[in-house]
C-alpha atoms as a PDB file:
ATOM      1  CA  UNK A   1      88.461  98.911 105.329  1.00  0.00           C
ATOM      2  CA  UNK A   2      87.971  97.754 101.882  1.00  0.00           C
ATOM      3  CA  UNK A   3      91.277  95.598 100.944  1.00  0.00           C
ATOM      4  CA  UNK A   4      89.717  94.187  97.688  1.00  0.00           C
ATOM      5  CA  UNK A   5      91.954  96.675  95.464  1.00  0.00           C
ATOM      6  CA  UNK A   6      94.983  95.749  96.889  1.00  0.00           C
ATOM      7  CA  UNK A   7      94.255  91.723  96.847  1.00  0.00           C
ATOM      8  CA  UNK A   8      93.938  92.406  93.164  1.00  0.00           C
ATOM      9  CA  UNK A   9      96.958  93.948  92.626  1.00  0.00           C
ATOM     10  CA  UNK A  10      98.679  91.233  94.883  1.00  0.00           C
ATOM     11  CA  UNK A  11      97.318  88.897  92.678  1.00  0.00           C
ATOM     12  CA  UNK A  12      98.070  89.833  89.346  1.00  0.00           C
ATOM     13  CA  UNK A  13     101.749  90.628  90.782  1.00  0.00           C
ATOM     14  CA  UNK A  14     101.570  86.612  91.752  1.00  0.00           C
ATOM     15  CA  UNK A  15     100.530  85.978  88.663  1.00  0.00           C
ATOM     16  CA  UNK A  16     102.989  87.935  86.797  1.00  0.00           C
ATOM     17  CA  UNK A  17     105.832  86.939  88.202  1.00  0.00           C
ATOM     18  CA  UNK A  18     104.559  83.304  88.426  1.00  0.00           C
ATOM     19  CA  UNK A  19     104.358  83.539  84.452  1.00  0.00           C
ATOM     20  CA  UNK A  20     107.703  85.356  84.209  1.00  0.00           C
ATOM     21  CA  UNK A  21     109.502  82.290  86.163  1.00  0.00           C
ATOM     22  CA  UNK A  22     107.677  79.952  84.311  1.00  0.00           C
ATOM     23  CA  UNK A  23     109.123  81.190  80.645  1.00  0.00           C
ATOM     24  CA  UNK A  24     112.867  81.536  82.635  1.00  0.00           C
ATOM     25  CA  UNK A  25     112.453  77.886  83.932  1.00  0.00           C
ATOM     26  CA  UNK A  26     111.264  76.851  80.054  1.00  0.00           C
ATOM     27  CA  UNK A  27     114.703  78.817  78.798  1.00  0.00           C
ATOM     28  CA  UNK A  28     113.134  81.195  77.205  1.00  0.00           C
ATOM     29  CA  UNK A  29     114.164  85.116  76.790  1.00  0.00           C
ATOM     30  CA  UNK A  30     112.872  87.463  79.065  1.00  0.00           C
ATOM     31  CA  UNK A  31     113.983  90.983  79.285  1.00  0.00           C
ATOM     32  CA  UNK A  32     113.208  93.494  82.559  1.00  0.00           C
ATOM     33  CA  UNK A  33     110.499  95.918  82.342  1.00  0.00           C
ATOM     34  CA  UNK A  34     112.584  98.417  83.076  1.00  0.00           C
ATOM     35  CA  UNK A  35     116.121  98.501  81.599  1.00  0.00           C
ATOM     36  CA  UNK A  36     115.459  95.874  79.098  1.00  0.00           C
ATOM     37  CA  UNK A  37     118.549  93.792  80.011  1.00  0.00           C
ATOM     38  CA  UNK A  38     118.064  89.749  80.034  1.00  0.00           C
ATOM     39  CA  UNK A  39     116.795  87.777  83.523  1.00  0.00           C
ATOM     40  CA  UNK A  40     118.820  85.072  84.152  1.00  0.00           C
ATOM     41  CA  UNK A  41     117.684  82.485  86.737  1.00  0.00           C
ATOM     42  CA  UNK A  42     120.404  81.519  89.185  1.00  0.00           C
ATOM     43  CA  UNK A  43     119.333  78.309  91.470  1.00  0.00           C
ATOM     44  CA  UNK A  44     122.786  77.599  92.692  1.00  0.00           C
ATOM     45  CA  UNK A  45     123.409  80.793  95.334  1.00  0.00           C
ATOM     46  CA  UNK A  46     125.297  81.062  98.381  1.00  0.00           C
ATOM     47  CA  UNK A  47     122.121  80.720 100.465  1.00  0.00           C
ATOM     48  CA  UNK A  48     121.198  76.939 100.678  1.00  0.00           C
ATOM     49  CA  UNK A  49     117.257  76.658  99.306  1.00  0.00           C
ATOM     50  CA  UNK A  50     117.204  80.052  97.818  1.00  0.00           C
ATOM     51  CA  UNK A  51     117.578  80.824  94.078  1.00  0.00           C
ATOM     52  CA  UNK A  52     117.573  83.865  92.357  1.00  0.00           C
ATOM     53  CA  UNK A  53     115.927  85.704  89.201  1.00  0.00           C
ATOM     54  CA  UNK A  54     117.257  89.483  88.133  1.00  0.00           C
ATOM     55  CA  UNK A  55     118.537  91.284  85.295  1.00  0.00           C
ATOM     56  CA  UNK A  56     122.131  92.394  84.887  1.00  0.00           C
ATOM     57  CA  UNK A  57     121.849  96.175  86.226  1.00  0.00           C
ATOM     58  CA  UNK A  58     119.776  94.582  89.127  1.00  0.00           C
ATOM     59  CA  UNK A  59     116.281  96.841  88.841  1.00  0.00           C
ATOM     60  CA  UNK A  60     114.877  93.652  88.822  1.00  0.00           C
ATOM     61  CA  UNK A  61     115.554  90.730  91.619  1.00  0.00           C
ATOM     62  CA  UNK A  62     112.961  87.973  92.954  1.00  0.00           C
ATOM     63  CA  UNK A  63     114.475  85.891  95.442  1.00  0.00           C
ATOM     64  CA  UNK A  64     112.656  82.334  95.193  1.00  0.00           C
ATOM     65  CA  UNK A  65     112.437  80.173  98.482  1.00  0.00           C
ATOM     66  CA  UNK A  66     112.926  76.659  96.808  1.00  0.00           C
ATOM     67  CA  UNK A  67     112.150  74.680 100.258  1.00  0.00           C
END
């Protein structure tokens, strides 16, 4: 089996979201792919070492592990 398309794919979604946490982190505006609406980064949730990234409608969620 030939897994080298989906490591790339893997990888650039690393990198992407990587980036997109970086510019959140930095305070600056980012807006979801796919309704447009703001991210917010949330690193005070219920779950103890866990913090949280999504837009308002919640199309888009990344769950960070902050251990």
């Amino acid at each position: 089996m030939d897994f080298s398309a989906l490591t790339k794919k893997s990888s650039a979604s690393f990198n992407q979201h990587k980036n997109l946490l970086k510019k959140l982190a930095k305070g600056q505006t980012v807006k979801c792919e796919v309704c447009q609406g703001i991210l917010t980064l949330d690193l005070k949730t219920q779950q103890p070492g866990q913090g949280v990234a999504k837009c308002p409608k919640g199309c888009t969620e990344i769950v960070l592990d902050l251990a």
